[in-house]
Protein backbone atom coordinates (compact mmCIF):
# COMPACT_ATOMS: atom_id res chain seq x y z
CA UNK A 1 6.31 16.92 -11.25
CA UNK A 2 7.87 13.76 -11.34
CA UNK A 3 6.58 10.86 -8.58
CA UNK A 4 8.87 8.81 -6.94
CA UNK A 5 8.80 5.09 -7.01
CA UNK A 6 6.60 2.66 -8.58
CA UNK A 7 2.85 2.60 -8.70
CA UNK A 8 0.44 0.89 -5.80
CA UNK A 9 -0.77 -2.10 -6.96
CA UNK A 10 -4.20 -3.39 -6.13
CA UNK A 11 -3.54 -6.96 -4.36
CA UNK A 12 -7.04 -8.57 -5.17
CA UNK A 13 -7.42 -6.94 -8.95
CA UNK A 14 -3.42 -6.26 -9.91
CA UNK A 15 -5.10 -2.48 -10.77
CA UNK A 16 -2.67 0.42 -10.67
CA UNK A 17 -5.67 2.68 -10.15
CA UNK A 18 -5.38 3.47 -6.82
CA UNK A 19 -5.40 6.37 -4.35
CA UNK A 20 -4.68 7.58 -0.65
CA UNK A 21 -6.91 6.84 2.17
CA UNK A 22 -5.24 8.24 5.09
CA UNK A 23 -3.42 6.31 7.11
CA UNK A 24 -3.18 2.91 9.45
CA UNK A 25 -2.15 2.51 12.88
CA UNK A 26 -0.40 -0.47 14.26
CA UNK A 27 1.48 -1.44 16.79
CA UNK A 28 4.77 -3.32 14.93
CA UNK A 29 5.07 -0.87 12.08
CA UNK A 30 3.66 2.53 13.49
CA UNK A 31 1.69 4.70 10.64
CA UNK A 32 1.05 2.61 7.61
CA UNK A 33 -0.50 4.43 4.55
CA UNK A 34 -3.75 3.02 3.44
CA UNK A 35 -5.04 2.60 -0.24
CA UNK A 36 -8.00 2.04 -1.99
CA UNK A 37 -8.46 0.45 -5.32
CA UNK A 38 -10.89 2.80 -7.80
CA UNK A 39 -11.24 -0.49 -9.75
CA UNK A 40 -12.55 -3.31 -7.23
CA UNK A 41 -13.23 -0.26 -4.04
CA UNK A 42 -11.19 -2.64 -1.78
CA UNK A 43 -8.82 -0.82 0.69
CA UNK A 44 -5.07 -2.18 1.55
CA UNK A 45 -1.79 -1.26 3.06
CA UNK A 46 1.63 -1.68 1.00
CA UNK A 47 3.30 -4.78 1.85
CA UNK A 48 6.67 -3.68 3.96
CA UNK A 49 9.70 -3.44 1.55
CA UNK A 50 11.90 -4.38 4.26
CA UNK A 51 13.86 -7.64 3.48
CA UNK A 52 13.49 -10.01 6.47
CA UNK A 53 16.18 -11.99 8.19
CA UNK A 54 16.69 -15.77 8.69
CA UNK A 55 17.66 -17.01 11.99
């Protein structure tokens, strides 16, 4: 089976060991997947890969 996209990255260790921890509710983005690192046990969300807009 072949997995789409690139690994999650740990933000305070740079680890790619990581793995699904349910999920996040807020109000701005909805559901946002959580993930903890196996390296550091930290948990974070993905940073949005949504390019943001100058006004």
């Amino acid at each position: 089976m072949r997995k789409r996209g690139r690994k999650a990255r740990c933000p305070y260790c740079h680890s790619d060991q990581t793995t699904a921890r349910g999920y996040r509710k807020t109000e701005q983005m909805g559901l946002r997947p959580r993930r903890q690192c196996k390296s550091c046990g930290r948990g974070f969300t993905q940073p949005s890969r949504k390019p943001t807009t100058a006004r």
